[in-house]
C-alpha atoms as a PDB file:
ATOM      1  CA  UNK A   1      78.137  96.979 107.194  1.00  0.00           C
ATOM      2  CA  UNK A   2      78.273  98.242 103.698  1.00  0.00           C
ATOM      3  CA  UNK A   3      74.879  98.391 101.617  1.00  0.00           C
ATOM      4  CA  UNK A   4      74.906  95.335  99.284  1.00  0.00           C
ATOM      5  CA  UNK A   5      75.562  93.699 102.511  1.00  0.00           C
ATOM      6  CA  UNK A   6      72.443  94.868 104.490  1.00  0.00           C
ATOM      7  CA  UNK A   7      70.224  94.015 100.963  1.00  0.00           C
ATOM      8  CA  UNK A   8      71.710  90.516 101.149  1.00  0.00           C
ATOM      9  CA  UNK A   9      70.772  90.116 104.892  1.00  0.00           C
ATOM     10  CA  UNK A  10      67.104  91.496 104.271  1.00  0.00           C
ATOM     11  CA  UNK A  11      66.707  89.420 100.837  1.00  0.00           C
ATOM     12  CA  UNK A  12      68.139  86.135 102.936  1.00  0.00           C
ATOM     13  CA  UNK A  13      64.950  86.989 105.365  1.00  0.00           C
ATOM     14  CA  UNK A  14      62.759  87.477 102.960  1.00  0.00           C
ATOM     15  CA  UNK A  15      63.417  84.103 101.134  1.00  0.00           C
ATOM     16  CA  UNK A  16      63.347  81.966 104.868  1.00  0.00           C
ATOM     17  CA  UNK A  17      67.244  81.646 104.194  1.00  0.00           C
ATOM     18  CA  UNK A  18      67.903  83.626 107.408  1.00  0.00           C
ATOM     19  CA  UNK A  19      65.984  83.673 110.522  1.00  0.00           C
ATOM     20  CA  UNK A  20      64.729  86.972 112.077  1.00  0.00           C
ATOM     21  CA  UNK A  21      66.970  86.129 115.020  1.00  0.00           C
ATOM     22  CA  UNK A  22      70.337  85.224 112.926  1.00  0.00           C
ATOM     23  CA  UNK A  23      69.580  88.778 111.506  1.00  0.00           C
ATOM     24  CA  UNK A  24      69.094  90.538 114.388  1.00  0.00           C
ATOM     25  CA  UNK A  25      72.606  88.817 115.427  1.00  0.00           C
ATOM     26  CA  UNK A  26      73.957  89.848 112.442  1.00  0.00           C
ATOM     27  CA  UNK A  27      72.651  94.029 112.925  1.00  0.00           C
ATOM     28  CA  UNK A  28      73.402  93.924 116.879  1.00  0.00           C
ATOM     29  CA  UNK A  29      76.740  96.272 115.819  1.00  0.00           C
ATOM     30  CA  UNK A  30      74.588  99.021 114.647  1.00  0.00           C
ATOM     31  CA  UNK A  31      74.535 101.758 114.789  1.00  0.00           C
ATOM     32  CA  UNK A  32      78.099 101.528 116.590  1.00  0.00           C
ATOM     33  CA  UNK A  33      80.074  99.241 118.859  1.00  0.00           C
ATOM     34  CA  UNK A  34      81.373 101.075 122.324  1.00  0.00           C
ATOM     35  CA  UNK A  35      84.740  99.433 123.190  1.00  0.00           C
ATOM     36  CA  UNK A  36      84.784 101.662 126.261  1.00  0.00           C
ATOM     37  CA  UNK A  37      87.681 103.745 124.665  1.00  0.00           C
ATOM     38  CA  UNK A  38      85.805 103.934 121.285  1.00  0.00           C
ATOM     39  CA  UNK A  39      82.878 104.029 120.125  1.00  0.00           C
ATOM     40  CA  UNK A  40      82.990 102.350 116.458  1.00  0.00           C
ATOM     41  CA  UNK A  41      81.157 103.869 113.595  1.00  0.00           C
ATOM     42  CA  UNK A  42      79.903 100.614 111.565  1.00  0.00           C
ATOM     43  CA  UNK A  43      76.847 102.279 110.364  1.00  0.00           C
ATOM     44  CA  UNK A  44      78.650 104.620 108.486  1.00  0.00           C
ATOM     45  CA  UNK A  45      79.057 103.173 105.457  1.00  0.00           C
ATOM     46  CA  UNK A  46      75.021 102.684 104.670  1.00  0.00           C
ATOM     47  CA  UNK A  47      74.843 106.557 106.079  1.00  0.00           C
ATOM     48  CA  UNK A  48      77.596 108.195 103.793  1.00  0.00           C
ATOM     49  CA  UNK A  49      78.499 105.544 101.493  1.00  0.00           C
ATOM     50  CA  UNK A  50      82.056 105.252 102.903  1.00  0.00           C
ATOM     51  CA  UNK A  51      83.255 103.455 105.993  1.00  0.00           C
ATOM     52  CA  UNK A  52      84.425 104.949 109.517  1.00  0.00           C
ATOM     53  CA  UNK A  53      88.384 105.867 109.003  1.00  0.00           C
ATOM     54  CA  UNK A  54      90.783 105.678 112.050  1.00  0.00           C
ATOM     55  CA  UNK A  55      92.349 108.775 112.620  1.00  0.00           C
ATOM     56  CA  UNK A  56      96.088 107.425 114.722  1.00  0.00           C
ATOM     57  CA  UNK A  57      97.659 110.142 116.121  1.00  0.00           C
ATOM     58  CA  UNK A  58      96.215 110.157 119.999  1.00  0.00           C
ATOM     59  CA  UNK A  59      95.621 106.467 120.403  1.00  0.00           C
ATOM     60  CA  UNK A  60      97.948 104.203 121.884  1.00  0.00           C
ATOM     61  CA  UNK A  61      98.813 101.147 120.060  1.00  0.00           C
ATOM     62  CA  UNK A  62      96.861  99.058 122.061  1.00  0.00           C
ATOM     63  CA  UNK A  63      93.439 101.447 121.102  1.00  0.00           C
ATOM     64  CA  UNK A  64      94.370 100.978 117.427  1.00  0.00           C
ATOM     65  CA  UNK A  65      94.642  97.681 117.611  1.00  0.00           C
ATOM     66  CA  UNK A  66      91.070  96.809 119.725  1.00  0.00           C
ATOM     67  CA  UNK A  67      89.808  99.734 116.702  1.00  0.00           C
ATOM     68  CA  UNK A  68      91.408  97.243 113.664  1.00  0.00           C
ATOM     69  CA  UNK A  69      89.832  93.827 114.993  1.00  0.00           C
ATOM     70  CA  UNK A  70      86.640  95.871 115.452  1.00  0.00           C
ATOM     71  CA  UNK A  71      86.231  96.394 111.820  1.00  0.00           C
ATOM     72  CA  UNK A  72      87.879  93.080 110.808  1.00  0.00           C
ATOM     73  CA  UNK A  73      85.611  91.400 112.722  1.00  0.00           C
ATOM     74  CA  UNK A  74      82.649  93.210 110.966  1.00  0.00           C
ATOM     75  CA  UNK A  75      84.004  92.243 107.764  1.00  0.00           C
ATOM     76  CA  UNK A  76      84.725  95.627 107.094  1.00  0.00           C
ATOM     77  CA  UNK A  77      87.924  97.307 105.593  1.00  0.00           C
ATOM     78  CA  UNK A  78      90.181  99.294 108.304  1.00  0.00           C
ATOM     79  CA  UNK A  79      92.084 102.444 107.160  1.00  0.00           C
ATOM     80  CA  UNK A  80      94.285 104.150 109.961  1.00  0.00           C
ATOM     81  CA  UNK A  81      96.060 107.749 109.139  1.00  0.00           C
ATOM     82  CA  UNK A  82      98.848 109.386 110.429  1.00  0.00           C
ATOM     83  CA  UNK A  83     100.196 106.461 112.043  1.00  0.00           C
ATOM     84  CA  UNK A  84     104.207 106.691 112.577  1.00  0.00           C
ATOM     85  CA  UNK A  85     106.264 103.670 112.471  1.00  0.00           C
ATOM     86  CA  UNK A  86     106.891 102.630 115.824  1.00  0.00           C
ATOM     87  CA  UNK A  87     102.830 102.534 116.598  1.00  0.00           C
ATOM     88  CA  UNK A  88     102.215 100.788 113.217  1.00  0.00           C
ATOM     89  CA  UNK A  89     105.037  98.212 113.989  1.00  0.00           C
ATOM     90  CA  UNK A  90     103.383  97.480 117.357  1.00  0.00           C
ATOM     91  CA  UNK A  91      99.561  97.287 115.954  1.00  0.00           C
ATOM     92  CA  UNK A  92     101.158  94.940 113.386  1.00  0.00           C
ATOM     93  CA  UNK A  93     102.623  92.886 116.222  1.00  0.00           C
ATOM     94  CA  UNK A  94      99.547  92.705 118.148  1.00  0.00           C
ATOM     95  CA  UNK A  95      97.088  91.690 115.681  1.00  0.00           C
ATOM     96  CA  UNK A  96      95.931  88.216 115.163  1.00  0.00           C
ATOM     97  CA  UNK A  97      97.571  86.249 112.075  1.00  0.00           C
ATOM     98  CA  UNK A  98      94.619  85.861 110.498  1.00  0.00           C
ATOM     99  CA  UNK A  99      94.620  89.774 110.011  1.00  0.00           C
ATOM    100  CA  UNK A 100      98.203  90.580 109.593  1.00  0.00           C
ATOM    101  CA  UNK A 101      97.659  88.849 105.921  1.00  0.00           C
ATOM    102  CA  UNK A 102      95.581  91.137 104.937  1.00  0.00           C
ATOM    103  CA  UNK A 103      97.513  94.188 106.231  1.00  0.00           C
ATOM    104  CA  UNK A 104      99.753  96.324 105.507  1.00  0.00           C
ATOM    105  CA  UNK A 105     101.344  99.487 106.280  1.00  0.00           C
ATOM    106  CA  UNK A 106     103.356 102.038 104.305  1.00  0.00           C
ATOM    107  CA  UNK A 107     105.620 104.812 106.019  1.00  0.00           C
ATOM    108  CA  UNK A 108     105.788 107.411 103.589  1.00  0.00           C
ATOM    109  CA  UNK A 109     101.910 107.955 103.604  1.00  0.00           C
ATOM    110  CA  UNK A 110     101.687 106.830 107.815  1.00  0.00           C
ATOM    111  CA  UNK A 111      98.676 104.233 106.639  1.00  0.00           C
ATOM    112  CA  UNK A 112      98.190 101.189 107.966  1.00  0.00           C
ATOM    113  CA  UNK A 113      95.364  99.169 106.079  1.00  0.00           C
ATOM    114  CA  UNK A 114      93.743  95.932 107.354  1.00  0.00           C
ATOM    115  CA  UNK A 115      91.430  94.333 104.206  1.00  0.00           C
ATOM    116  CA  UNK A 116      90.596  94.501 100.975  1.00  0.00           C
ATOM    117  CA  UNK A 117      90.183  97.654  98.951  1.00  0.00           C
ATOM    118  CA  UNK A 118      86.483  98.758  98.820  1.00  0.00           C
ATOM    119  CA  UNK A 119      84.228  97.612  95.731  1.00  0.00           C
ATOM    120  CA  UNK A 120      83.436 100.644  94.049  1.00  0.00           C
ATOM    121  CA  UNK A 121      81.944 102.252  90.975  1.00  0.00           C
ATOM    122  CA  UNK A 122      83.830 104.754  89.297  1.00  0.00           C
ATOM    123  CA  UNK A 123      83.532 107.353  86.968  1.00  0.00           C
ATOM    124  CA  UNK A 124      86.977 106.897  85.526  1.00  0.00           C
ATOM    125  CA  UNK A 125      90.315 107.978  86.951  1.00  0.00           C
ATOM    126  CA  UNK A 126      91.541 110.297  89.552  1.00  0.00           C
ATOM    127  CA  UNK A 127      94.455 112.213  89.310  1.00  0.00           C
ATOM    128  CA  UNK A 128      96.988 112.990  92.228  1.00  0.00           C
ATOM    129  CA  UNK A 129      99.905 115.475  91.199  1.00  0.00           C
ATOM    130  CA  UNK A 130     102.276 116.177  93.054  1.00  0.00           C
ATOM    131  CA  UNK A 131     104.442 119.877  92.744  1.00  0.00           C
ATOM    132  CA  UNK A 132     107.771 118.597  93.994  1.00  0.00           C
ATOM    133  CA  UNK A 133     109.540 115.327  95.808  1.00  0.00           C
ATOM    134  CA  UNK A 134     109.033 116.953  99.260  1.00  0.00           C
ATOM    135  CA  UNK A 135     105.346 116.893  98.610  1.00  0.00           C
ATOM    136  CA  UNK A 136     104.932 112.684  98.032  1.00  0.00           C
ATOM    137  CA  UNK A 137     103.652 112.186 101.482  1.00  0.00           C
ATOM    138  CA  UNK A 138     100.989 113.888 101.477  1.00  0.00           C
ATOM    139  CA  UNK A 139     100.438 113.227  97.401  1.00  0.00           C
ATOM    140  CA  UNK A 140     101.273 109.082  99.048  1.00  0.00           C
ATOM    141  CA  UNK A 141      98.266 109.790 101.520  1.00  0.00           C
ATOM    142  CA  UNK A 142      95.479 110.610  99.284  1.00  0.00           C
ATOM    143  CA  UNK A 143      96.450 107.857  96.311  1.00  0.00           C
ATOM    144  CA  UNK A 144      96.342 105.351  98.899  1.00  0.00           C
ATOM    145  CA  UNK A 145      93.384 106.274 100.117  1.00  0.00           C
ATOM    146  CA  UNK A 146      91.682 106.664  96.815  1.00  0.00           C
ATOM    147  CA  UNK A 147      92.894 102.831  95.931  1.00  0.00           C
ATOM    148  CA  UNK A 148      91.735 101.657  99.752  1.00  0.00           C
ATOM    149  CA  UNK A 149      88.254 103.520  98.422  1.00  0.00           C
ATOM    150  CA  UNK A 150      88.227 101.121  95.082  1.00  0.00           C
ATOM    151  CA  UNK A 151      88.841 103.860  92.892  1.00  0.00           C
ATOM    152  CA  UNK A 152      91.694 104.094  90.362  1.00  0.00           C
ATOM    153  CA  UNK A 153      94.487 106.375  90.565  1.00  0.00           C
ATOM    154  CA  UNK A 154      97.548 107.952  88.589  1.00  0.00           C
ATOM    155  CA  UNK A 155     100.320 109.287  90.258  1.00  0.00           C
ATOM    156  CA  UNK A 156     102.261 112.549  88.406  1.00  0.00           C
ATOM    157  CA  UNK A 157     104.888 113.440  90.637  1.00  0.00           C
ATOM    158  CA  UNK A 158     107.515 116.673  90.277  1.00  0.00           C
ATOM    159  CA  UNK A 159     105.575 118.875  87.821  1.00  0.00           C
ATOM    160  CA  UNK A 160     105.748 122.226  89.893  1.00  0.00           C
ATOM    161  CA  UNK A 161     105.616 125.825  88.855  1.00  0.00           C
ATOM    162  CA  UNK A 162     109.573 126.412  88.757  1.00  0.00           C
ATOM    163  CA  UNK A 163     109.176 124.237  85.040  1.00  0.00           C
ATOM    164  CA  UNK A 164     105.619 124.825  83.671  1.00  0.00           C
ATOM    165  CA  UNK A 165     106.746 123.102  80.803  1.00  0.00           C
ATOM    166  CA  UNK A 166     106.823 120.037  83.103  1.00  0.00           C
ATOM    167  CA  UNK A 167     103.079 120.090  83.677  1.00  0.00           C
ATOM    168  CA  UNK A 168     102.345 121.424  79.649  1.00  0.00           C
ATOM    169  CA  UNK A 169     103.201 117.707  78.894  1.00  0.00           C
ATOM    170  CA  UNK A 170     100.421 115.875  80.507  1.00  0.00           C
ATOM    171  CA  UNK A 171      97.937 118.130  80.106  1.00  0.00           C
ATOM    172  CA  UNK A 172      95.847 115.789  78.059  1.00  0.00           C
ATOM    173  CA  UNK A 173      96.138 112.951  80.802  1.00  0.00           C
ATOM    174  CA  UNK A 174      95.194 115.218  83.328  1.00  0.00           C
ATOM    175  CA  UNK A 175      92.183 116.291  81.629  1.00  0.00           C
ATOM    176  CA  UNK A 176      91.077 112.784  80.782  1.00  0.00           C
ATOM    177  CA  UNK A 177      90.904 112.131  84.651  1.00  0.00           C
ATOM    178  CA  UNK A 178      87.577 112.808  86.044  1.00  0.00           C
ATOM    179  CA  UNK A 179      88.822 114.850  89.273  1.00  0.00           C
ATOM    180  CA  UNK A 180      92.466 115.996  90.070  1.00  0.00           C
ATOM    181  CA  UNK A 181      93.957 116.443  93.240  1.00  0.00           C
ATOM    182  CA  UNK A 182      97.136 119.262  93.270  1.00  0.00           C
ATOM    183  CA  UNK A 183      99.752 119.153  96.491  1.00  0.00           C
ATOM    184  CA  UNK A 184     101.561 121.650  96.143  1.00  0.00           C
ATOM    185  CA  UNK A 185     103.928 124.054  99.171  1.00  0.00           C
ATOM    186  CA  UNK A 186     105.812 126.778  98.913  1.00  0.00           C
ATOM    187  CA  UNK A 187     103.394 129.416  97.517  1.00  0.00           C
ATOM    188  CA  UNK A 188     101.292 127.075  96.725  1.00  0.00           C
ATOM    189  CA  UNK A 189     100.824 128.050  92.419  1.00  0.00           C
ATOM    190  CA  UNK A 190     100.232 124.627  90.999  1.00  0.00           C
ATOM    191  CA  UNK A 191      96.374 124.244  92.071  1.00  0.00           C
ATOM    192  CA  UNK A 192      95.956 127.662  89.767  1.00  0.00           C
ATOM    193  CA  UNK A 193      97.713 126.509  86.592  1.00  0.00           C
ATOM    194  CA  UNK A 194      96.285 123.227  86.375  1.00  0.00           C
ATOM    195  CA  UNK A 195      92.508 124.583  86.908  1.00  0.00           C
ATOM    196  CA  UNK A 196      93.090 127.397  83.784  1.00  0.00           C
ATOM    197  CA  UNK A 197      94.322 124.055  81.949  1.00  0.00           C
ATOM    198  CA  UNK A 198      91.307 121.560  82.530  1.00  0.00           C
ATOM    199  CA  UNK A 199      87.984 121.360  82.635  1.00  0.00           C
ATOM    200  CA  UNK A 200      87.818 118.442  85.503  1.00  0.00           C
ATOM    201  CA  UNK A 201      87.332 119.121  89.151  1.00  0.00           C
ATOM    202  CA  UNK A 202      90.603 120.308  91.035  1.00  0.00           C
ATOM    203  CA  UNK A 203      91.219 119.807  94.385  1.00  0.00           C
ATOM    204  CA  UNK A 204      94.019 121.657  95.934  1.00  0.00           C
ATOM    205  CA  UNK A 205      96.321 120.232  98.827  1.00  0.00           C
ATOM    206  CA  UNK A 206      98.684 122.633 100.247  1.00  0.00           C
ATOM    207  CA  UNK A 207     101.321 121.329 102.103  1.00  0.00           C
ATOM    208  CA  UNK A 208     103.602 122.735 104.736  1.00  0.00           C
ATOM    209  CA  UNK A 209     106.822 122.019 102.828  1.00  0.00           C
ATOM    210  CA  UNK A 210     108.757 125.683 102.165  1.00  0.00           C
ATOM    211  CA  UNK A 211     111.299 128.152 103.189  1.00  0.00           C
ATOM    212  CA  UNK A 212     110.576 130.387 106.776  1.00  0.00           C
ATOM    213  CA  UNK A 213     107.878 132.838 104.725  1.00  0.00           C
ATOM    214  CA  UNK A 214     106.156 129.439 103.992  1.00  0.00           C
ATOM    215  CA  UNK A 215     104.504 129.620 107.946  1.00  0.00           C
ATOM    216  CA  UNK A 216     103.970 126.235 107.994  1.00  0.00           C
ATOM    217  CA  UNK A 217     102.601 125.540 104.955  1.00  0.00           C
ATOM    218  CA  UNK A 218      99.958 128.793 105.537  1.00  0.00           C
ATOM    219  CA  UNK A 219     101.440 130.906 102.191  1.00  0.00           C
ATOM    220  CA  UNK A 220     100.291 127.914 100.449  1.00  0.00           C
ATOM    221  CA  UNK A 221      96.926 127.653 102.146  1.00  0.00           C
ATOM    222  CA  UNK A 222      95.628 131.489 101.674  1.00  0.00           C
ATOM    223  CA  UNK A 223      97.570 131.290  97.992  1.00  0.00           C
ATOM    224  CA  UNK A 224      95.057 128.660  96.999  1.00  0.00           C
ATOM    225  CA  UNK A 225      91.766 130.121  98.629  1.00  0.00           C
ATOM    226  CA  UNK A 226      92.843 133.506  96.757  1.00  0.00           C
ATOM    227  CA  UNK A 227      93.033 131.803  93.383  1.00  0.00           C
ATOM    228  CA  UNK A 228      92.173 133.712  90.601  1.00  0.00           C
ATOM    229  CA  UNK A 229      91.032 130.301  88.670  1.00  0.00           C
ATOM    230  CA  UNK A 230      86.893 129.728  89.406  1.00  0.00           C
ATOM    231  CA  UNK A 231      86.660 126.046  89.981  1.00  0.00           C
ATOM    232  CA  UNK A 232      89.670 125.193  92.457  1.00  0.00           C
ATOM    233  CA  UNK A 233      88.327 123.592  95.639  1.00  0.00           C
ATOM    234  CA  UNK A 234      90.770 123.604  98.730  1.00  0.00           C
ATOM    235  CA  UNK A 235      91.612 121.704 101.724  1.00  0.00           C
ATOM    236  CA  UNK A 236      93.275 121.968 104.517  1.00  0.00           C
ATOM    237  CA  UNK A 237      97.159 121.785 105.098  1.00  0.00           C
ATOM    238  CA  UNK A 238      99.005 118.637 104.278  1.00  0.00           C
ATOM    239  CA  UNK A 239      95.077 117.228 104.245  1.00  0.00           C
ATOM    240  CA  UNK A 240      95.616 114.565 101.670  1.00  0.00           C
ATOM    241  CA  UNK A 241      92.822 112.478 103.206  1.00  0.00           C
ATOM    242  CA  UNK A 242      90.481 114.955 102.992  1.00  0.00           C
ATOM    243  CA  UNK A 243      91.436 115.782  99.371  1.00  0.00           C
ATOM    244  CA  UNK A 244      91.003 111.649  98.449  1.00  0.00           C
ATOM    245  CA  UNK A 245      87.359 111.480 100.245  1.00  0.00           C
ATOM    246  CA  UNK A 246      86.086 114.252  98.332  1.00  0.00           C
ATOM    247  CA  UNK A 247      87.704 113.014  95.239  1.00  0.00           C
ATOM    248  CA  UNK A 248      86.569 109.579  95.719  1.00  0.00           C
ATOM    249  CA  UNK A 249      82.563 111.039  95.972  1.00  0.00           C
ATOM    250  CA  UNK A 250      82.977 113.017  93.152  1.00  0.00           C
ATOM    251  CA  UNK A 251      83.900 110.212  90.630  1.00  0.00           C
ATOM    252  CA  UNK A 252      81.617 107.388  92.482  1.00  0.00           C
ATOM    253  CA  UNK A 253      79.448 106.360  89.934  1.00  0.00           C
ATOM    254  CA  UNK A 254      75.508 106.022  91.734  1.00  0.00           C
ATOM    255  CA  UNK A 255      72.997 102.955  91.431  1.00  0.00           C
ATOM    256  CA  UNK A 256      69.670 103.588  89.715  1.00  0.00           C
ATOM    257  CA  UNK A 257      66.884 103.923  92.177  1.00  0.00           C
ATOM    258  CA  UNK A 258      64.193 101.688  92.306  1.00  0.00           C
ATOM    259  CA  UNK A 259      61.517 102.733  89.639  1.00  0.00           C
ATOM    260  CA  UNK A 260      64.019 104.606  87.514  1.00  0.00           C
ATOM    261  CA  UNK A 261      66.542 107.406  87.916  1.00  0.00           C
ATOM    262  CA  UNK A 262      69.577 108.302  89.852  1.00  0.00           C
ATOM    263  CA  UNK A 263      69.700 107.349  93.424  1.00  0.00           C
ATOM    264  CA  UNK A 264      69.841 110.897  95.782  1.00  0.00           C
END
């Protein structure tokens, strides 16, 4: 249950629209639903601001899809990461037709989405760079998670450190986006340059693409958190999602509080 959702319930009580009984129907999900095999998180939107995401690596197709209807049926938006193909094609398969039309599922990124994107407000625009080709999945994972969010998103793919003069020519667009997400492997450099270039928020992604003194994608990682540039904020490896949900709170634009003021 997202926010506006629980004011519209209470403001339908207050007015007689709604009985007290049709709402305590309506709030019998909170603070979770236990599907034996899950216990699902639909309070966690009016907690955090952001919904309960499916992580799918671990659950058997079946799990994910009992997990997808869950949220469907709530009216809620389902996001599932790290799903591969085969799982995705069988969720897909098993889900009723009613939610197959509103899902969809993309295997360069491994999500599978079932609703609408979120309604969100928004600072402006988030930036996801990417250093190299190699690095688009996990660049694919947090811009579709940002747009799942509501939040708009650019894409700048290929600008890595081997051709600085690659990134040099959108330096302006990058600092007209209010945060900026950097996936970068190998040694991980990119997150550095762009931060001594902009004055927005820069999230670094390192990613486990590289040669053997890569480790996995662990050069990158320690590169990063041993950046000389103040400012850079890192994540863990190949973490796109991660990257997006921080991104995605930083540029959320808050509601006044009642009486005046920001909302804390």
């Amino acid at each position: 249950m997202k926010p506006e959702d629980l004011k519209a319930l209470l403001e339908r009580v207050q007015q007689g629209a709604t009985t007290v009984a049709d709402a305590q129907r309506a709030l019998a999900g909170l603070p979770f639903e236990d599907l034996g095999y899950a216990r699902i998180d639909h309070h966690r939107h009016l907690r955090t601001g952001l919904p309960e995401v499916v992580y799918g690596p671990g659950k058997t197709a079946a799990e994910v899809t009992g997990i997808v209807r869950s949220f469907r049926e709530q009216g809620q938006t389902a996001l599932v990461t790290r799903i591969e193909p085969e799982k995705a094609a069988g969720v897909m398969e098993a889900l009723p037709s009613d939610i197959v039309q509103v899902a969809s599922y993309d295997p360069r990124s491994r999500l599978l989405v079932a609703g609408p994107p979120l309604e969100a407000r928004c600072r402006g625009e988030i930036a996801v760079v990417s250093a190299g080709t190699a690095d688009t999945p996990v660049a694919e994972e947090a811009a579709r998670t940002i747009e799942v969010f509501g939040h708009p998103v650019r894409r700048i793919n290929d600008v890595g450190v081997a051709g600085l003069h690659r990134i040099l020519s959108v330096r302006e667009t990058l600092e007209g986006a209010e945060v900026v997400i950097v996936v970068a492997g190998m040694e991980g450099a990119l997150p550095s340059v762009v931060k001594g270039l902009v004055t927005r928020p820069v999230i670094g992604v390192p990613t486990s693409v590289g040669f053997g003194a890569n480790f996995g994608g662990f050069s990158a990682l320690t590169g990063m958190l041993a950046s000389c540039t103040p400012g850079l904020t890192v994540v863990n490896i190949d973490n796109g999602f991660g990257a997006a949900y921080a991104a995605v709170l930083m540029n959320a634009e808050r509601a006044a509080a009642p009486g005046g003021g920001r909302e804390r």
